[in-house]
PDB file of N, CA and C in Angstrom:
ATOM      1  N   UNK A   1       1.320  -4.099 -11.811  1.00  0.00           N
ATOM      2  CA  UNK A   1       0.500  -3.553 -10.760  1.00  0.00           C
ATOM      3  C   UNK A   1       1.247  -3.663  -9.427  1.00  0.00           C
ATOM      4  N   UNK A   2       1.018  -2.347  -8.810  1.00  0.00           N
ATOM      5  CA  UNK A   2       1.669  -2.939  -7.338  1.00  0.00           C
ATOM      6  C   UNK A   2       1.033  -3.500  -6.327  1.00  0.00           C
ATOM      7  N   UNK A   3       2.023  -3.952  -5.334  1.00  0.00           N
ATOM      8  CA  UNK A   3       1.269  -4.598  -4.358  1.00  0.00           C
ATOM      9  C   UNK A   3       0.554  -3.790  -2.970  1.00  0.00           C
ATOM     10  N   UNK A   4      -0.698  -3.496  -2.958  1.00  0.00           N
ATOM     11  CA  UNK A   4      -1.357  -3.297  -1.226  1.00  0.00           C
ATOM     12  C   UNK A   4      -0.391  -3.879  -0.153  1.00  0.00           C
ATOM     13  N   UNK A   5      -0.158  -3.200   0.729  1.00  0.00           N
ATOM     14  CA  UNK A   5      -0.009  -3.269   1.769  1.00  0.00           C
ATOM     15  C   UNK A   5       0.052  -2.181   3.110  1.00  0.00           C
ATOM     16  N   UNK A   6      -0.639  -2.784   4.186  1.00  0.00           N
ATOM     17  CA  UNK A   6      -0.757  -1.849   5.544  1.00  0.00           C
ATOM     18  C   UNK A   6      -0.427  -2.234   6.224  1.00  0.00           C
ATOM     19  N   UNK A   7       0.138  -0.950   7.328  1.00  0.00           N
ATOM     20  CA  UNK A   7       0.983  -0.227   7.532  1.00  0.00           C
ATOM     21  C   UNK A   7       0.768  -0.471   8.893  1.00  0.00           C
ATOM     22  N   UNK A   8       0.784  -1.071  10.075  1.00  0.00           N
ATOM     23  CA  UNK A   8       0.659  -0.701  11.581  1.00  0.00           C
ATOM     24  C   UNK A   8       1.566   0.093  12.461  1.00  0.00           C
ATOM     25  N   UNK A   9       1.269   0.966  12.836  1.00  0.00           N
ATOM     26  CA  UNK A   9       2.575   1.586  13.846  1.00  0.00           C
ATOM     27  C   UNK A   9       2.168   1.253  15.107  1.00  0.00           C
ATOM     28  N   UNK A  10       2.619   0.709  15.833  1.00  0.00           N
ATOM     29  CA  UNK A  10       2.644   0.291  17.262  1.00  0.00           C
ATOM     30  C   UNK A  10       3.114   1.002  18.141  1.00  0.00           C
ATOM     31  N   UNK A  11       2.821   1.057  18.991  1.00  0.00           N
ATOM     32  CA  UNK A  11       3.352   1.874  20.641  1.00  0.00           C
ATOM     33  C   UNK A  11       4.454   0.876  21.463  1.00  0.00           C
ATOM     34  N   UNK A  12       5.125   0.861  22.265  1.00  0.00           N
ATOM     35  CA  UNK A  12       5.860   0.032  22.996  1.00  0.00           C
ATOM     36  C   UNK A  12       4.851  -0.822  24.211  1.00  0.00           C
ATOM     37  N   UNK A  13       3.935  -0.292  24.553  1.00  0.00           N
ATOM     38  CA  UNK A  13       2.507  -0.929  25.232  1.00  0.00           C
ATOM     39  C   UNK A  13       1.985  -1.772  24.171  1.00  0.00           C
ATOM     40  N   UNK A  14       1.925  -2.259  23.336  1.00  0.00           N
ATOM     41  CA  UNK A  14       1.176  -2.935  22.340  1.00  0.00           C
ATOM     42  C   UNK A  14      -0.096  -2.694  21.900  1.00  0.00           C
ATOM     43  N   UNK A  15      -0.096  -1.566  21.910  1.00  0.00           N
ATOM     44  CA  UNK A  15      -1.320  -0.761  21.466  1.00  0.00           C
ATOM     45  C   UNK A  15      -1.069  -0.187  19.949  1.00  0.00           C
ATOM     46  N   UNK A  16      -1.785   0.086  19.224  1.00  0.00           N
ATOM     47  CA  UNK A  16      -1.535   0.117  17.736  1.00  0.00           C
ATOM     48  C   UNK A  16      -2.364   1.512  18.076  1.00  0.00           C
ATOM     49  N   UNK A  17      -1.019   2.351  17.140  1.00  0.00           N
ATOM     50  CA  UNK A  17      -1.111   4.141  17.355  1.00  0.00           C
ATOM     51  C   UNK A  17      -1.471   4.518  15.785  1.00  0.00           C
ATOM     52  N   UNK A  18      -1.270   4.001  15.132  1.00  0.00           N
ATOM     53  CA  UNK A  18      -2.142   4.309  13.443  1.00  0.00           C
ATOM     54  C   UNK A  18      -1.886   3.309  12.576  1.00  0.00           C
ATOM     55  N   UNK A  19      -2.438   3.346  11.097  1.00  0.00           N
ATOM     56  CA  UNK A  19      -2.736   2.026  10.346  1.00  0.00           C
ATOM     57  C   UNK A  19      -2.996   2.941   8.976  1.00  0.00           C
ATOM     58  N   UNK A  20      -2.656   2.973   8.069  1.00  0.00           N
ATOM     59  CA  UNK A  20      -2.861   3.320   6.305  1.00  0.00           C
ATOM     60  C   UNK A  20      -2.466   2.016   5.893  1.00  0.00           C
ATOM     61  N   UNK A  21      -2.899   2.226   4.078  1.00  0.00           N
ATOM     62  CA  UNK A  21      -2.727   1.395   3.564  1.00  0.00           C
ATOM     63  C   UNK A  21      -1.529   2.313   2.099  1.00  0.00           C
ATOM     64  N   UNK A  22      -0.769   1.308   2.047  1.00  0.00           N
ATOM     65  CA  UNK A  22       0.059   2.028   0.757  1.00  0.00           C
ATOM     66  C   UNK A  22       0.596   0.342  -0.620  1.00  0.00           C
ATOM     67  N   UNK A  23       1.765   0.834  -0.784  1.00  0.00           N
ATOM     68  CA  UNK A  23       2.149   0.342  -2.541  1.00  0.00           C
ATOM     69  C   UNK A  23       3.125  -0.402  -1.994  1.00  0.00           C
ATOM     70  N   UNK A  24       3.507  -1.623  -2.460  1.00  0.00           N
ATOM     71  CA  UNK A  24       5.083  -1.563  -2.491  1.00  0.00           C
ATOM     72  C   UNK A  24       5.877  -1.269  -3.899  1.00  0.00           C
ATOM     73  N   UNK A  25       6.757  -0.955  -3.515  1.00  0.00           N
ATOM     74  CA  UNK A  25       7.974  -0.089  -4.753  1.00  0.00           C
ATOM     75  C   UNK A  25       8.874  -1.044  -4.844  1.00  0.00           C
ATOM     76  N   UNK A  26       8.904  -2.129  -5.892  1.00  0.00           N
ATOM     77  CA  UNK A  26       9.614  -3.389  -5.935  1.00  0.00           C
ATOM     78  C   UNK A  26      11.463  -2.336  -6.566  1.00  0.00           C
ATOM     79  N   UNK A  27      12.205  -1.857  -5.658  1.00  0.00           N
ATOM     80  CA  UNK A  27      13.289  -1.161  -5.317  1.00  0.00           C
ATOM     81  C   UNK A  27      14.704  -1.902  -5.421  1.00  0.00           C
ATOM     82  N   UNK A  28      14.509  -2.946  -4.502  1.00  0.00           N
ATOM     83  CA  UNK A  28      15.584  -3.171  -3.825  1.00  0.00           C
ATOM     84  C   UNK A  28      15.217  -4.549  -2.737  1.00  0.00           C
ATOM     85  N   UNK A  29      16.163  -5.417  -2.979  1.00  0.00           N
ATOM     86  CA  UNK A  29      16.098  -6.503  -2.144  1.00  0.00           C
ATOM     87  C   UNK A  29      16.467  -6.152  -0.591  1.00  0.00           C
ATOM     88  N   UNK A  30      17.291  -5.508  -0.223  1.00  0.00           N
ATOM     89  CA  UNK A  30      17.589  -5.151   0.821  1.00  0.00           C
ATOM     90  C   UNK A  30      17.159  -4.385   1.936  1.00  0.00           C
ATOM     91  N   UNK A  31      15.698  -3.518   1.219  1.00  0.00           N
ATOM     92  CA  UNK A  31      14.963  -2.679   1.755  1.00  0.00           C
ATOM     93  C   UNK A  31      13.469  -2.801   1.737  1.00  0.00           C
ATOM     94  N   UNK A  32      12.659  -2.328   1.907  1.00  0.00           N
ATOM     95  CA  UNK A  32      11.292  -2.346   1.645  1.00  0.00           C
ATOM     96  C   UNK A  32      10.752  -0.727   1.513  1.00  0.00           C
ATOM     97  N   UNK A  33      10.263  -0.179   0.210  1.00  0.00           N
ATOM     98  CA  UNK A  33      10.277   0.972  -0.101  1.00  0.00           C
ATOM     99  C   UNK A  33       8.122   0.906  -0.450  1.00  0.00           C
ATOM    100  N   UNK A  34       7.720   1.619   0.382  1.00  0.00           N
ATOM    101  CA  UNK A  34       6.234   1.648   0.215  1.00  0.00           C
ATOM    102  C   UNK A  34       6.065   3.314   0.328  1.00  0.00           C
ATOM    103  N   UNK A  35       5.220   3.131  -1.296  1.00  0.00           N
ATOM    104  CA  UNK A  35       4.231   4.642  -1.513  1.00  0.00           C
ATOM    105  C   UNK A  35       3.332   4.731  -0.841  1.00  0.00           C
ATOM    106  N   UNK A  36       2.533   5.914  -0.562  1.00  0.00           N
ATOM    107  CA  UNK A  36       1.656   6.181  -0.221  1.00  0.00           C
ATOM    108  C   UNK A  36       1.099   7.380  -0.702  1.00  0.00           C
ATOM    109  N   UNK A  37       0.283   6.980  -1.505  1.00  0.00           N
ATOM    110  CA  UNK A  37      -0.761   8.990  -2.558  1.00  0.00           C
ATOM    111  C   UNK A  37      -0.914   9.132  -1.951  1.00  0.00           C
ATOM    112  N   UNK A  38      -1.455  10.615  -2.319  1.00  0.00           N
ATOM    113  CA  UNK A  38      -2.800  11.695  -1.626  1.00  0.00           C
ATOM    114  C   UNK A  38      -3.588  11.122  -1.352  1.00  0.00           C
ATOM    115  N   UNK A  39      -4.299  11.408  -0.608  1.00  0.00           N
ATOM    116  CA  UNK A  39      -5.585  11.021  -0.536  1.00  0.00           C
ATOM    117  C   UNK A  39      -5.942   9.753   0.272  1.00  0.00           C
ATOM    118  N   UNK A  40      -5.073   9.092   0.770  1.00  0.00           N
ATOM    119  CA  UNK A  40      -5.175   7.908   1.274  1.00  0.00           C
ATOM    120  C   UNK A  40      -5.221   8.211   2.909  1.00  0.00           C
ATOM    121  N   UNK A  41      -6.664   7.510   3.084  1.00  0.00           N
ATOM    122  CA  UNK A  41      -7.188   7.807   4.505  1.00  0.00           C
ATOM    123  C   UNK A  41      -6.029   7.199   5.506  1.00  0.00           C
ATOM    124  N   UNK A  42      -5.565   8.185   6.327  1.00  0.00           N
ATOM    125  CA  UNK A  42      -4.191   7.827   7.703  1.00  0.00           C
ATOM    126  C   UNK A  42      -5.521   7.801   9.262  1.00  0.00           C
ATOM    127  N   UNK A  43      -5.251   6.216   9.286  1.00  0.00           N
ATOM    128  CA  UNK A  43      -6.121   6.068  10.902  1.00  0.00           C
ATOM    129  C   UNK A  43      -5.002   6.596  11.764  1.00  0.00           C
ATOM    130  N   UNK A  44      -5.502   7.030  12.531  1.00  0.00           N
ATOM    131  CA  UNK A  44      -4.637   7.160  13.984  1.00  0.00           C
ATOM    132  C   UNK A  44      -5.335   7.455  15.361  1.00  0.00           C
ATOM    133  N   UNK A  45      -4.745   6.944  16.287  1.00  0.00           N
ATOM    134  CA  UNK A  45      -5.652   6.812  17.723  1.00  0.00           C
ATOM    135  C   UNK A  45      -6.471   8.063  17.490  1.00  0.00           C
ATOM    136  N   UNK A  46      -6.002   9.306  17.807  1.00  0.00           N
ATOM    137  CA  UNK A  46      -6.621  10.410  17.934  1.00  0.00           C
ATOM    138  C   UNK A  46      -7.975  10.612  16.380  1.00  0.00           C
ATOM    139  N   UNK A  47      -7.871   9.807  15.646  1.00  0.00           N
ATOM    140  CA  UNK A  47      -8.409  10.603  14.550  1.00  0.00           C
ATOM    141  C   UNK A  47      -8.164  10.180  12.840  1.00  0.00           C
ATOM    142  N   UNK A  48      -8.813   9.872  11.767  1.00  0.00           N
ATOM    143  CA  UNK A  48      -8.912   9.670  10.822  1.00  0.00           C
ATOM    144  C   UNK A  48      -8.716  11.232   9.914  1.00  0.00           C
ATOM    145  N   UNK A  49      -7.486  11.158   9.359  1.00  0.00           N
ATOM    146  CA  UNK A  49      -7.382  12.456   7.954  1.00  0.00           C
ATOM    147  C   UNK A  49      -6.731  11.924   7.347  1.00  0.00           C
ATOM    148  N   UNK A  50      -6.962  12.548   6.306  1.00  0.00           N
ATOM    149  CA  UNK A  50      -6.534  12.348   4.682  1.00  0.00           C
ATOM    150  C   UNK A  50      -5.077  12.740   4.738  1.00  0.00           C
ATOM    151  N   UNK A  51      -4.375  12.053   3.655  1.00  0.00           N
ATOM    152  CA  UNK A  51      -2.755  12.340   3.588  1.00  0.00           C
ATOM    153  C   UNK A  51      -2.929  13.312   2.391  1.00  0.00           C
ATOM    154  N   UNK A  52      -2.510  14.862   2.502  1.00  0.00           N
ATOM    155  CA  UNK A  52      -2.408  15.953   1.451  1.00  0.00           C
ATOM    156  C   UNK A  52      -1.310  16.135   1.046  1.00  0.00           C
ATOM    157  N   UNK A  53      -0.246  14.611   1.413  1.00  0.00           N
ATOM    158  CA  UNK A  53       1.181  14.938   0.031  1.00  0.00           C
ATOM    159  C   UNK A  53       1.417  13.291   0.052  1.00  0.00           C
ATOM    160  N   UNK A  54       1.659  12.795  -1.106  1.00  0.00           N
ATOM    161  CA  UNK A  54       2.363  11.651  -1.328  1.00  0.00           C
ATOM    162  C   UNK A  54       3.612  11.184  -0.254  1.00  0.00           C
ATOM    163  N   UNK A  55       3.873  10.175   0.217  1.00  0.00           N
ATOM    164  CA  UNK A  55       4.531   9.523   0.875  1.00  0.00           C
ATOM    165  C   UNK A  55       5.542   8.383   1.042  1.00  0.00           C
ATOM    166  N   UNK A  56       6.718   8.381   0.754  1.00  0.00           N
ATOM    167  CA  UNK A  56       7.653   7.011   0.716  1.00  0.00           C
ATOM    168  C   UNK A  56       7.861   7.092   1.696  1.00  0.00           C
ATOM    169  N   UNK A  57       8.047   5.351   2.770  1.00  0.00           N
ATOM    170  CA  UNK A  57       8.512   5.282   3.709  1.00  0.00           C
ATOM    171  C   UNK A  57       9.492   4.009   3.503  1.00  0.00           C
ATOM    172  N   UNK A  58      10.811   4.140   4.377  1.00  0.00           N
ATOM    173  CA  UNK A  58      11.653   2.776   3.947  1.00  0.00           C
ATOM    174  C   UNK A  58      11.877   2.463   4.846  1.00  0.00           C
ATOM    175  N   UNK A  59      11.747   0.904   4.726  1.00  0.00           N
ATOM    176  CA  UNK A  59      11.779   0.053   6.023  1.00  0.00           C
ATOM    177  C   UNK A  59      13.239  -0.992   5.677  1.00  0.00           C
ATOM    178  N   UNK A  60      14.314  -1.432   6.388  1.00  0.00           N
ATOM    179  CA  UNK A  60      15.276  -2.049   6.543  1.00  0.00           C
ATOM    180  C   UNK A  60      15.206  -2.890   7.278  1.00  0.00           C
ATOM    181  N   UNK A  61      15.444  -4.102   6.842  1.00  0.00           N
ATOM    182  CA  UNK A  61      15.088  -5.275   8.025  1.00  0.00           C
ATOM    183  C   UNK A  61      16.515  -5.027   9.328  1.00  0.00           C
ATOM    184  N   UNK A  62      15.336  -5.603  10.214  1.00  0.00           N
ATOM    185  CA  UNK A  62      16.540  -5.623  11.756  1.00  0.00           C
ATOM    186  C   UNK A  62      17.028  -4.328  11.984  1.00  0.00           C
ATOM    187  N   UNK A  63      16.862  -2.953  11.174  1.00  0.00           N
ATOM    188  CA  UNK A  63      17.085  -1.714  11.330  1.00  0.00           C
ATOM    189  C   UNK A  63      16.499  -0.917  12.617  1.00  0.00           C
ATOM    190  N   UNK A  64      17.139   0.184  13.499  1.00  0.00           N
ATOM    191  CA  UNK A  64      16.466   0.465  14.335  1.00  0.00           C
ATOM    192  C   UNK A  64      15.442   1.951  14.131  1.00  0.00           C
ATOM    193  N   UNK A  65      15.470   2.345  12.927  1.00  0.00           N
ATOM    194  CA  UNK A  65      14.959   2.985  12.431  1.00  0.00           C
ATOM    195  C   UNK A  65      13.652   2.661  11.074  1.00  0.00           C
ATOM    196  N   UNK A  66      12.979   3.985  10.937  1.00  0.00           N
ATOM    197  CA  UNK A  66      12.516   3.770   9.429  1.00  0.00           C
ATOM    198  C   UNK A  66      12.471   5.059   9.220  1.00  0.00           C
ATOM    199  N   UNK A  67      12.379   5.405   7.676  1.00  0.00           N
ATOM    200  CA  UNK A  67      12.459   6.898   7.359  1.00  0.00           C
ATOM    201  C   UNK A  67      11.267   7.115   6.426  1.00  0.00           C
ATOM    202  N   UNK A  68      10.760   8.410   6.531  1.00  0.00           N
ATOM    203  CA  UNK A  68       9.299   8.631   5.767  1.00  0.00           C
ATOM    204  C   UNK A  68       9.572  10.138   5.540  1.00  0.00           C
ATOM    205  N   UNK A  69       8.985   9.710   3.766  1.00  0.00           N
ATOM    206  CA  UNK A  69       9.575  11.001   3.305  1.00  0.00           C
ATOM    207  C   UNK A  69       7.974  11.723   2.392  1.00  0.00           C
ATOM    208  N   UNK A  70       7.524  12.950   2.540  1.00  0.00           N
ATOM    209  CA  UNK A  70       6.335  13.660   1.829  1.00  0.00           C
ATOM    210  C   UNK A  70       6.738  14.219   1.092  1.00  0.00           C
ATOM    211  N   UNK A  71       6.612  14.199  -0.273  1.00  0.00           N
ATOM    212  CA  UNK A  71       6.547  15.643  -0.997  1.00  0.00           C
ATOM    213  C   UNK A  71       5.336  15.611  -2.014  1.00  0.00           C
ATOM    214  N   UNK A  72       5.451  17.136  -2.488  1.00  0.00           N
ATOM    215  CA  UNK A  72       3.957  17.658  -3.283  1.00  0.00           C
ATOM    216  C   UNK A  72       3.783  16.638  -4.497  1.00  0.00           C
ATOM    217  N   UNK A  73       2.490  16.831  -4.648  1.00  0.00           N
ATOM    218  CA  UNK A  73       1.869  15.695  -5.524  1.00  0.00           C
ATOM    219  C   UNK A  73       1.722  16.478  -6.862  1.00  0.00           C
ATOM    220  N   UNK A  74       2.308  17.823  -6.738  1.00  0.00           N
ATOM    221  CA  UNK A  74       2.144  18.584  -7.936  1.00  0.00           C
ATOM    222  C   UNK A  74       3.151  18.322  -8.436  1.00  0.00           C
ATOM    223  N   UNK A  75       4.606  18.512  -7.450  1.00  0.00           N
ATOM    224  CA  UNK A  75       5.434  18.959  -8.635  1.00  0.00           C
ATOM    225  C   UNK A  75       6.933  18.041  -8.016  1.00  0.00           C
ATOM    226  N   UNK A  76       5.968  17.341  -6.864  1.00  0.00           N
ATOM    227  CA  UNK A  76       6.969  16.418  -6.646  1.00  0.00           C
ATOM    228  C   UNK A  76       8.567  17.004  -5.696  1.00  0.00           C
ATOM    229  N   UNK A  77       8.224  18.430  -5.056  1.00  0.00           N
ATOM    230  CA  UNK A  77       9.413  18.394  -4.773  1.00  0.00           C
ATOM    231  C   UNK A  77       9.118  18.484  -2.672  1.00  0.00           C
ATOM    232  N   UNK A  78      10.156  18.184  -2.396  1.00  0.00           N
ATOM    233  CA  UNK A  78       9.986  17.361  -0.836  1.00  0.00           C
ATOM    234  C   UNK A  78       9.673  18.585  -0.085  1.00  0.00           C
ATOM    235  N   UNK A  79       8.689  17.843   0.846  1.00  0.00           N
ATOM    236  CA  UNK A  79       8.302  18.672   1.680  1.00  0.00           C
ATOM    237  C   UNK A  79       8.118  18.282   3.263  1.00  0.00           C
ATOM    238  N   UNK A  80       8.568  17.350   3.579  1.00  0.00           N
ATOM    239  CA  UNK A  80       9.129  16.982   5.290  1.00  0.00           C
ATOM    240  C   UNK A  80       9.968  15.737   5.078  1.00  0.00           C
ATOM    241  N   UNK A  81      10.169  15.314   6.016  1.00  0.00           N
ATOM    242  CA  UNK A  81      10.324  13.867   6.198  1.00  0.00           C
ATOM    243  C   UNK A  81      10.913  13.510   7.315  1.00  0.00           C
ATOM    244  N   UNK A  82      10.922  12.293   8.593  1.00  0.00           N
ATOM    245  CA  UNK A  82      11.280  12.338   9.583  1.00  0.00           C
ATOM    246  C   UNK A  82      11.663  10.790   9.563  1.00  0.00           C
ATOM    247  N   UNK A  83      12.680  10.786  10.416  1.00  0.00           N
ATOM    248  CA  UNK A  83      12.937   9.087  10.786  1.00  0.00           C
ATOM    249  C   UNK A  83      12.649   8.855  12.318  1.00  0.00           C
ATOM    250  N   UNK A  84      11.643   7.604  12.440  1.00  0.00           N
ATOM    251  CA  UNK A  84      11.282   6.899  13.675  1.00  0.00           C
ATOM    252  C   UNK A  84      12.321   6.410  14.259  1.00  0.00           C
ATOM    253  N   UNK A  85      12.429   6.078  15.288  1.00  0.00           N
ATOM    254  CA  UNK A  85      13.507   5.389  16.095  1.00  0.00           C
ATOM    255  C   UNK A  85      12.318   4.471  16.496  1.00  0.00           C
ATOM    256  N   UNK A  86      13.170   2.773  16.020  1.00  0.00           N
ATOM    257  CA  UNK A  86      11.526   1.721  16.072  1.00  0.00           C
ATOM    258  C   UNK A  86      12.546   0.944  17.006  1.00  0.00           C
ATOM    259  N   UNK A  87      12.011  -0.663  17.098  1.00  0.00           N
ATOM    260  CA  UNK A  87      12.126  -1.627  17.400  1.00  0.00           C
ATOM    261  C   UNK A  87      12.801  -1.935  15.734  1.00  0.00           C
ATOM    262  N   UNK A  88      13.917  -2.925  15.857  1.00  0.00           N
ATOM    263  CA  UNK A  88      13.999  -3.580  14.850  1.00  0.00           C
ATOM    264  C   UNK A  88      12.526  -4.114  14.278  1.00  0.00           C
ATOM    265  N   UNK A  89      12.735  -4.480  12.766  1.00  0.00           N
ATOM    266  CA  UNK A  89      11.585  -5.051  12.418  1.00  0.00           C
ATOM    267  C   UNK A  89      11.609  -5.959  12.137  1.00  0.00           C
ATOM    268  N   UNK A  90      10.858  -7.203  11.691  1.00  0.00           N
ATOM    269  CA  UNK A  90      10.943  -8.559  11.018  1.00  0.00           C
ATOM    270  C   UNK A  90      11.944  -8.532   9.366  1.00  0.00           C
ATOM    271  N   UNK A  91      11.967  -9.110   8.951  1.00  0.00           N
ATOM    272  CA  UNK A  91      12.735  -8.994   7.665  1.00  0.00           C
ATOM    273  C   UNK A  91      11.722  -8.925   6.178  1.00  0.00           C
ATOM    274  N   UNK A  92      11.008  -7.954   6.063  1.00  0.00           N
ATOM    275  CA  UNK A  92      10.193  -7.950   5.071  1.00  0.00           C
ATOM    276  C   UNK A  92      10.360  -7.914   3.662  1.00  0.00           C
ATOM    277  N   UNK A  93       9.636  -8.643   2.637  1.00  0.00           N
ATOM    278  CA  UNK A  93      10.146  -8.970   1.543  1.00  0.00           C
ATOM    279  C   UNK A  93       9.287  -7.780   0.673  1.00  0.00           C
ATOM    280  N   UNK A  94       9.376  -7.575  -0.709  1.00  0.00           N
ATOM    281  CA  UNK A  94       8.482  -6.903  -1.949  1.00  0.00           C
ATOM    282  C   UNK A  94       7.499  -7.747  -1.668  1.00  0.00           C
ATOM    283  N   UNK A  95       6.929  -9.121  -1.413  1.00  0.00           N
ATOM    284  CA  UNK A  95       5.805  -9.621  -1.041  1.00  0.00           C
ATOM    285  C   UNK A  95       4.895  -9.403   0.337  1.00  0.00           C
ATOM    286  N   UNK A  96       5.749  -8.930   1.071  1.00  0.00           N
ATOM    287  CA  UNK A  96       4.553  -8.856   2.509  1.00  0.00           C
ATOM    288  C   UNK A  96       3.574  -8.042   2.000  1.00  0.00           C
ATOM    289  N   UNK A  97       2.093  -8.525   2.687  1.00  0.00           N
ATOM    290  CA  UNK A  97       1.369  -7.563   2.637  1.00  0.00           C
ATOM    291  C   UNK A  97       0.947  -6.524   3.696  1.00  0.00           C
ATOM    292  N   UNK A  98       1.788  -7.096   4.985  1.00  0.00           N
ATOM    293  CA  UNK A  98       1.476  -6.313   6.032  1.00  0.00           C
ATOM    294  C   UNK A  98       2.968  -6.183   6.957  1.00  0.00           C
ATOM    295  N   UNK A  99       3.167  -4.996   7.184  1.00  0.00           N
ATOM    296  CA  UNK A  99       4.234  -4.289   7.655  1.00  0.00           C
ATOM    297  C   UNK A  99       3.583  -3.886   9.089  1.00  0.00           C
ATOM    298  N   UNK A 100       4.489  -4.036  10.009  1.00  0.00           N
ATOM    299  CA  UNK A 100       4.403  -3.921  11.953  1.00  0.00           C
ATOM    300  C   UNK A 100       5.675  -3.336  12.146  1.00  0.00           C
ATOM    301  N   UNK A 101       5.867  -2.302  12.447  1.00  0.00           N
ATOM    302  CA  UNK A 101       6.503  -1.317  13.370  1.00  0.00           C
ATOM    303  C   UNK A 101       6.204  -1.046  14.873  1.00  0.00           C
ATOM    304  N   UNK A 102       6.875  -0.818  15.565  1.00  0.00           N
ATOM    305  CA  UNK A 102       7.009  -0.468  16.989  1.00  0.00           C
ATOM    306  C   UNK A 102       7.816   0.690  17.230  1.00  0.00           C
ATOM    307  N   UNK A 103       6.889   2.069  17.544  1.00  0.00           N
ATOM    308  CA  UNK A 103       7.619   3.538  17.508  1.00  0.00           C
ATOM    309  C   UNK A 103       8.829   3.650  19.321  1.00  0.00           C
ATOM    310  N   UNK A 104       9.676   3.518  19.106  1.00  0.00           N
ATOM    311  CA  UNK A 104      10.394   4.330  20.381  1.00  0.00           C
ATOM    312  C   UNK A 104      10.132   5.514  20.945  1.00  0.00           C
ATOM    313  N   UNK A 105       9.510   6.641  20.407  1.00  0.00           N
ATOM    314  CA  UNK A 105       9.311   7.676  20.809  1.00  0.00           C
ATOM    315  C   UNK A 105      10.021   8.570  20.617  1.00  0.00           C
ATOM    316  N   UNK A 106      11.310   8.737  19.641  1.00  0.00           N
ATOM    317  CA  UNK A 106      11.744   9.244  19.383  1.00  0.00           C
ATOM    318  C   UNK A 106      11.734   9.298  17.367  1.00  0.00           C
ATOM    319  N   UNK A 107      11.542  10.844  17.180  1.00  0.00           N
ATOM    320  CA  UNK A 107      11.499  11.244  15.999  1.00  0.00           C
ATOM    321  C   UNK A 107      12.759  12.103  15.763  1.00  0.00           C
ATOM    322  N   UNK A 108      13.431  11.888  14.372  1.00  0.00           N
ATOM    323  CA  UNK A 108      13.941  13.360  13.946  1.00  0.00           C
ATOM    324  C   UNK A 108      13.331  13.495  12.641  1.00  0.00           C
ATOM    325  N   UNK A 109      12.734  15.102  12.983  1.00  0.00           N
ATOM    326  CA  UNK A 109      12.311  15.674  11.762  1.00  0.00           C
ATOM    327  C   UNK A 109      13.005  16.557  10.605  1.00  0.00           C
ATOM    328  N   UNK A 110      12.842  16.451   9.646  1.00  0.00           N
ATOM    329  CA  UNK A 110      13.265  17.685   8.502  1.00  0.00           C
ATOM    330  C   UNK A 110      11.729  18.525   8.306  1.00  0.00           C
ATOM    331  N   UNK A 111      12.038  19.712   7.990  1.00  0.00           N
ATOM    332  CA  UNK A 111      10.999  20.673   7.462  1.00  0.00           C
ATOM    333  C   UNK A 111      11.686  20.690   5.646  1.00  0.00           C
ATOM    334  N   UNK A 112      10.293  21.688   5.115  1.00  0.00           N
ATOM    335  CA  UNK A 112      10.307  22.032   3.992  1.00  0.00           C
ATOM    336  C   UNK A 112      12.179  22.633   3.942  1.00  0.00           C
ATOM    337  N   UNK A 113      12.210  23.248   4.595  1.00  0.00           N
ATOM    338  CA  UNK A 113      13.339  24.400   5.058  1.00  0.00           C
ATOM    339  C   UNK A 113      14.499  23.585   5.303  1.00  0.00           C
ATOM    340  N   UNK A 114      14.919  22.468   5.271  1.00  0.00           N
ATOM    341  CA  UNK A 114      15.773  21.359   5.583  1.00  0.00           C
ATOM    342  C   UNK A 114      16.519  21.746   6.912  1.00  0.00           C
ATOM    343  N   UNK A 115      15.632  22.410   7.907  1.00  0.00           N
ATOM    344  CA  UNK A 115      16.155  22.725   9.176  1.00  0.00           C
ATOM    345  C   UNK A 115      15.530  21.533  10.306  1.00  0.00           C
ATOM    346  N   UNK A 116      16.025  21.332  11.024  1.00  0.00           N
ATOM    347  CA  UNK A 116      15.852  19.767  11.552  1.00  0.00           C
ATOM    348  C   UNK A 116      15.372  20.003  13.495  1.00  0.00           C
ATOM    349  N   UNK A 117      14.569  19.060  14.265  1.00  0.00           N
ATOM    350  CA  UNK A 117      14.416  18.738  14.927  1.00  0.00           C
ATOM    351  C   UNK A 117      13.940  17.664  15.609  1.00  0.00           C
ATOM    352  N   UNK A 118      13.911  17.665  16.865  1.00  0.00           N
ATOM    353  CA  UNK A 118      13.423  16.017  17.768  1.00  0.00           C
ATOM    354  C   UNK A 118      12.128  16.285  18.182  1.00  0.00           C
ATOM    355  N   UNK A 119      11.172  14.728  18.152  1.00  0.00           N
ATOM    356  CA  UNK A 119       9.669  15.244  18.906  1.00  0.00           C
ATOM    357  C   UNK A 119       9.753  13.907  19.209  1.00  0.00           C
ATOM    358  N   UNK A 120       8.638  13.614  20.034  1.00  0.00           N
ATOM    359  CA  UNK A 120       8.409  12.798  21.028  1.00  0.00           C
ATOM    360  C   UNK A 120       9.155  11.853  21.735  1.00  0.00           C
ATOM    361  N   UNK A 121      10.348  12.565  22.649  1.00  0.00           N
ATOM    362  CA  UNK A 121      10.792  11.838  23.277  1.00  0.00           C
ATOM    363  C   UNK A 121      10.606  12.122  24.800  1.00  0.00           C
TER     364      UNK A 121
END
């Protein structure tokens, strides 16, 4: 069985900008690899919706990034994915149950289309 764990994304104000709950993906010692299904309610300041594609996100300890990747729940093949520019993070194990991020404000995105851009900086 896997393990629960949620998800905080933080603002650089210390204000907490959204919160899900996902899996961990016992992967890799070096990384921290958490699923996230369909269907799994995504809080965020503005607003509570449903996630309509499955979700891996990988977290690297002391990394200044994390990367989060969607694709279809049908057929499994990718459909965005963007890396945060964070705060380093704590050094998280396959056991944490709770993961804290701090967003920089800077994103790069991929589309379906593997054509790429920057948002919120």
């Amino acid at each position: 069985m896997l393990l629960e764990v949620e998800i905080q994304k933080m603002l650089v104000d210390g204000s907490k900008w959204g919160a899900w709950k996902g899996y961990q993906l016992p992967l890799s010692d070096e990384y921290v690899s958490i699923w996230t299904p369909v269907g799994t309610p995504m809080h965020w300041r503005p607003g509570t919706w449903i996630l309509e594609r499955h979700s891996l996100t990988y977290f690297w300890p002391h990394a200044w990034y994390t990367i989060h990747i969607g694709y279809d729940h049908q057929d499994g093949h990718f459909v965005s994915g963007y890396c945060d520019v964070v705060l380093p993070t704590d050094p998280y194990t396959s056991t944490s149950q709770r993961l804290i991020y701090v967003d920089l404000y800077v994103d790069v995105v991929i589309r379906e289309d593997f054509s790429v851009y920057t948002k919120d900086q």
